[in-house]
N, C-alpha and C. Protein backbone atom coordinates (compact mmCIF):
# COMPACT_ATOMS: atom_id res chain seq x y z
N UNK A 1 37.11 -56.47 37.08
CA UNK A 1 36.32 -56.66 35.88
C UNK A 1 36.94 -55.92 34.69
N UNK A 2 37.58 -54.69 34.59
CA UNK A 2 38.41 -54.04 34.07
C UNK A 2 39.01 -54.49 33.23
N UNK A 3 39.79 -55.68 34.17
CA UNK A 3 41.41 -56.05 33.39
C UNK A 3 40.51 -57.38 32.61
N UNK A 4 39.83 -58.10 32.63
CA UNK A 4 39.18 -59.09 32.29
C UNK A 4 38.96 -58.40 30.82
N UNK A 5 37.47 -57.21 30.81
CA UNK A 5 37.14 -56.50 29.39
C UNK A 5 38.09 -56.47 28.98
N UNK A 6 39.09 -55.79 29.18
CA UNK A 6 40.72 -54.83 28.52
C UNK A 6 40.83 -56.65 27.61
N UNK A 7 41.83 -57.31 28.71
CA UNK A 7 41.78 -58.78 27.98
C UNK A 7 40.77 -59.01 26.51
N UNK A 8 39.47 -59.20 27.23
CA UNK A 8 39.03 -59.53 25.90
C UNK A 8 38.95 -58.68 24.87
N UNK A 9 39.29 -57.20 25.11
CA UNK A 9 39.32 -56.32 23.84
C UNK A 9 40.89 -56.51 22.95
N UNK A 10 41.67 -57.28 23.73
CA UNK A 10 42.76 -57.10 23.27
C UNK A 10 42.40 -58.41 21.96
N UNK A 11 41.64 -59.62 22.48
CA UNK A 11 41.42 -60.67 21.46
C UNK A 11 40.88 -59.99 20.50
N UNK A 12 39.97 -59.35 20.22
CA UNK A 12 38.80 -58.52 19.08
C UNK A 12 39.51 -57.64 18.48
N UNK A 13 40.74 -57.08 18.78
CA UNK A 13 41.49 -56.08 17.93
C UNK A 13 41.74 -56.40 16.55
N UNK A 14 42.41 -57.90 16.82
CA UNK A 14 42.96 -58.23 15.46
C UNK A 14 42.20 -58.47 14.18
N UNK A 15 40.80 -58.81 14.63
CA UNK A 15 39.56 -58.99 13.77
C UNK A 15 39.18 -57.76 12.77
N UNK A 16 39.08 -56.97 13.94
CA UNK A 16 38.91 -55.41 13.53
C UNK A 16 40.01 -54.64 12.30
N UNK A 17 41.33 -55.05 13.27
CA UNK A 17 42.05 -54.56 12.26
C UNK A 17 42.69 -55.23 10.84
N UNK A 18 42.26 -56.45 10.73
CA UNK A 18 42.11 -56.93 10.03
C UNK A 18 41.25 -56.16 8.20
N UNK A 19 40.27 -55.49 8.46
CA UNK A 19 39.38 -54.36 7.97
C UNK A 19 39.41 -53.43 8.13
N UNK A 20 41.03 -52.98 8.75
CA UNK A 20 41.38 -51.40 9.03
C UNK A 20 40.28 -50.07 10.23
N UNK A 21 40.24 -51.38 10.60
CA UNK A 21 39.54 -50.94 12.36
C UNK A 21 39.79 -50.84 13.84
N UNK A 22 39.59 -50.65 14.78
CA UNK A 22 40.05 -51.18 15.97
C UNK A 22 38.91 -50.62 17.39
N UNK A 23 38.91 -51.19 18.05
CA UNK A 23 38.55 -50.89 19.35
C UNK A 23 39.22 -50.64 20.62
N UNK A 24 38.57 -49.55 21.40
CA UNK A 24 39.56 -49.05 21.99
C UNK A 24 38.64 -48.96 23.71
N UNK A 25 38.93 -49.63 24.53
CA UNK A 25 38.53 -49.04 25.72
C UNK A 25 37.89 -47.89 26.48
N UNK A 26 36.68 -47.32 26.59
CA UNK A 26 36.82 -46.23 27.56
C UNK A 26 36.67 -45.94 29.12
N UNK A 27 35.76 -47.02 29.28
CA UNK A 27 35.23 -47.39 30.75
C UNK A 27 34.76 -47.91 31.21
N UNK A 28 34.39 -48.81 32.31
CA UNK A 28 34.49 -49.85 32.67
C UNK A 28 32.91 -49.58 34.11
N UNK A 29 31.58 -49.63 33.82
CA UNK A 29 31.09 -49.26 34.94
C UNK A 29 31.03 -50.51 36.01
N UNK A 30 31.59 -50.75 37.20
CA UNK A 30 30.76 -52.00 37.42
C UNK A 30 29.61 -52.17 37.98
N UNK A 31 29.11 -51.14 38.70
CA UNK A 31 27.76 -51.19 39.22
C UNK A 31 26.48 -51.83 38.70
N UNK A 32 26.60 -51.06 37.14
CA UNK A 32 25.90 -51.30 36.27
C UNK A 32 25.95 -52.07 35.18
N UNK A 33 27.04 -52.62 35.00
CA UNK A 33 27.50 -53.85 34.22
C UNK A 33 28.05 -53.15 32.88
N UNK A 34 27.94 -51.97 32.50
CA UNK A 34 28.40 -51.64 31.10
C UNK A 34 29.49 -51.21 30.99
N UNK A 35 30.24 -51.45 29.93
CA UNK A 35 31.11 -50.92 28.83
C UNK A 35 31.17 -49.92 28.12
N UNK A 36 32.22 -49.18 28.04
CA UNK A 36 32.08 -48.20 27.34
C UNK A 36 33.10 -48.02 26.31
N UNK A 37 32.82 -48.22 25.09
CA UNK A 37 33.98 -48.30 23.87
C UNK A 37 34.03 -47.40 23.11
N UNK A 38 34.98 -47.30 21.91
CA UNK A 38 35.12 -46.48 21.09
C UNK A 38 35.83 -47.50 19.73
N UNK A 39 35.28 -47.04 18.90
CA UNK A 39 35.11 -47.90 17.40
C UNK A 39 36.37 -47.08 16.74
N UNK A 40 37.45 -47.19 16.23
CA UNK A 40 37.88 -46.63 15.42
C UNK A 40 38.53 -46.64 14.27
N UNK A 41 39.10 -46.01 13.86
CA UNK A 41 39.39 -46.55 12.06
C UNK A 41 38.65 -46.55 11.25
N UNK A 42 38.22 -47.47 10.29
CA UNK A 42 37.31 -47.83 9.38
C UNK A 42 35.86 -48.09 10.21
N UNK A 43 36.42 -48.92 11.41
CA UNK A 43 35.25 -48.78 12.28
C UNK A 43 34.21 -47.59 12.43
N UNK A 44 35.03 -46.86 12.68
CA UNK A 44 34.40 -45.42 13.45
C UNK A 44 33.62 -44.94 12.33
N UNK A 45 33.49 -45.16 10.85
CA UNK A 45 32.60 -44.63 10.43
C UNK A 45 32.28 -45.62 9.42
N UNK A 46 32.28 -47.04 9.53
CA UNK A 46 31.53 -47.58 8.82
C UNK A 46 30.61 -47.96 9.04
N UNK A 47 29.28 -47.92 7.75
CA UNK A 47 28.08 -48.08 7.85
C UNK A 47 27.39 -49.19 8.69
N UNK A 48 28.30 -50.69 9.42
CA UNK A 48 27.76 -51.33 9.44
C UNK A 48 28.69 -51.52 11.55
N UNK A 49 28.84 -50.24 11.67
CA UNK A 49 29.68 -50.40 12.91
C UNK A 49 28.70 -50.61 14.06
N UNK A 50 27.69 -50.43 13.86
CA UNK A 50 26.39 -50.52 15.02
C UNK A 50 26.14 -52.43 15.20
N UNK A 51 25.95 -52.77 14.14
CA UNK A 51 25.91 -54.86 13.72
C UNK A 51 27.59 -55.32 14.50
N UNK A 52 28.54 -54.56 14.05
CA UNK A 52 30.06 -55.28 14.29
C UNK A 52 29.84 -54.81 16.38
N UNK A 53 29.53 -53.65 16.65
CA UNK A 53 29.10 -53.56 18.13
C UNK A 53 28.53 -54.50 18.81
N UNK A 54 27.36 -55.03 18.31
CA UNK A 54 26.23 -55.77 19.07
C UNK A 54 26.58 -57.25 18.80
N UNK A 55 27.53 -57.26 17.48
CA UNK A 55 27.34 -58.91 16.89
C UNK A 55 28.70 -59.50 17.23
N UNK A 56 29.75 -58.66 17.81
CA UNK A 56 31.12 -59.01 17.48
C UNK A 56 31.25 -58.74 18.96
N UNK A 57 31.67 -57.30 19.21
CA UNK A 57 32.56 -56.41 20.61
C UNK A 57 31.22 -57.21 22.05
N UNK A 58 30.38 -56.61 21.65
CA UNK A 58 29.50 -56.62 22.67
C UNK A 58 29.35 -58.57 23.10
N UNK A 59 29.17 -59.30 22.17
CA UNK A 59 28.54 -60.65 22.22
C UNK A 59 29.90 -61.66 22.88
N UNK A 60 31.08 -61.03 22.62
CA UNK A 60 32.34 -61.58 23.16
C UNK A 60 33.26 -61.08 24.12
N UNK A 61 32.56 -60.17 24.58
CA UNK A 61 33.05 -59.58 25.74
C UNK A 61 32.04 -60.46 26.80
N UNK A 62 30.82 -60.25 26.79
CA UNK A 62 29.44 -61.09 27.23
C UNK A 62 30.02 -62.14 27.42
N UNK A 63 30.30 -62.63 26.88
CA UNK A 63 30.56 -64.35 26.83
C UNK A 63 32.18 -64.65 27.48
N UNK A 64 32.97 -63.74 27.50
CA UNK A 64 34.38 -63.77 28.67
C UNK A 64 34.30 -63.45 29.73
N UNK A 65 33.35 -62.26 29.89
CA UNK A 65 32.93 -61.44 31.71
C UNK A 65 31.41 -61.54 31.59
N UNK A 66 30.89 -62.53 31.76
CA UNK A 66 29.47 -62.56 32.07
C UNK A 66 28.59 -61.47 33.00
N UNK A 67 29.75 -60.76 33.78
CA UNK A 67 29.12 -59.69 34.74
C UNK A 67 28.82 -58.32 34.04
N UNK A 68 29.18 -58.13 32.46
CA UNK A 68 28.91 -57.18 31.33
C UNK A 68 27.45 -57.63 30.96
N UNK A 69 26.50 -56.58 31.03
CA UNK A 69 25.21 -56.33 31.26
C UNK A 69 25.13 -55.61 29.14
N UNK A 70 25.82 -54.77 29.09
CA UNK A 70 25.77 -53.65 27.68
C UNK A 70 26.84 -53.23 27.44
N UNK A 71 27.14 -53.08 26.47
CA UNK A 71 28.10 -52.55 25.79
C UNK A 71 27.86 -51.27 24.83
N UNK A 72 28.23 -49.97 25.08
CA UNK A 72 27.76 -48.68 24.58
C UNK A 72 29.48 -47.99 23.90
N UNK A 73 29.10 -47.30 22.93
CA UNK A 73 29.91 -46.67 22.56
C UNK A 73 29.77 -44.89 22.95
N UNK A 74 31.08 -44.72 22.73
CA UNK A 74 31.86 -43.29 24.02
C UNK A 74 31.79 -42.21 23.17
C-alpha cells in the first residue's frame, strides 16, 4: 500500500509545486488505513493548506488506494 500512496504523491507534487509547495511522505499505517503527510513550502504555512489537504492530497490519494481510510498531517 506504501508504494501505491508514494506513487500517487509523486502525481500531486507537481500541482503543489506549481504554487511553490510540495508534499512529502511520512507514513504509511495499514491497519488503520491512514496517511501520514507533511505539507511543505508555501504549503506548510499557507492559510488555505487544511482545504488543499482534504480537497486535493487526501481526495486523490482516496481515489488511487481506496484502502486509505484519512489522510493526517505529521
Amino acid at each position: 500500500m506504501k508504494n501505491k500512496v508514494q506513487k500517487t504523491i509523486e502525481k500531486i507534487k507537481p500541482m503543489l509545486e506549481a504554487d511553490g509547495g510540495s508534499v512529502e511522505l511520512l507514513g504509511v499505517d495499514e491497519k488503520t488505513g491512514v496517511v501520514t503527510v507533511r505539507l511543505t513550502g508555501a504549503c506548510g504555512c499557507c492559510p488555505h493548506a487544511a482545504m488543499t489537504l482534504k480537497n486535493v492530497v487526501e481526495r486523490m490519494i482516496k481515489e488511487e488506494v481506496p484502502e486509505v481510510k484519512e489522510v493526517t498531517v505529521g
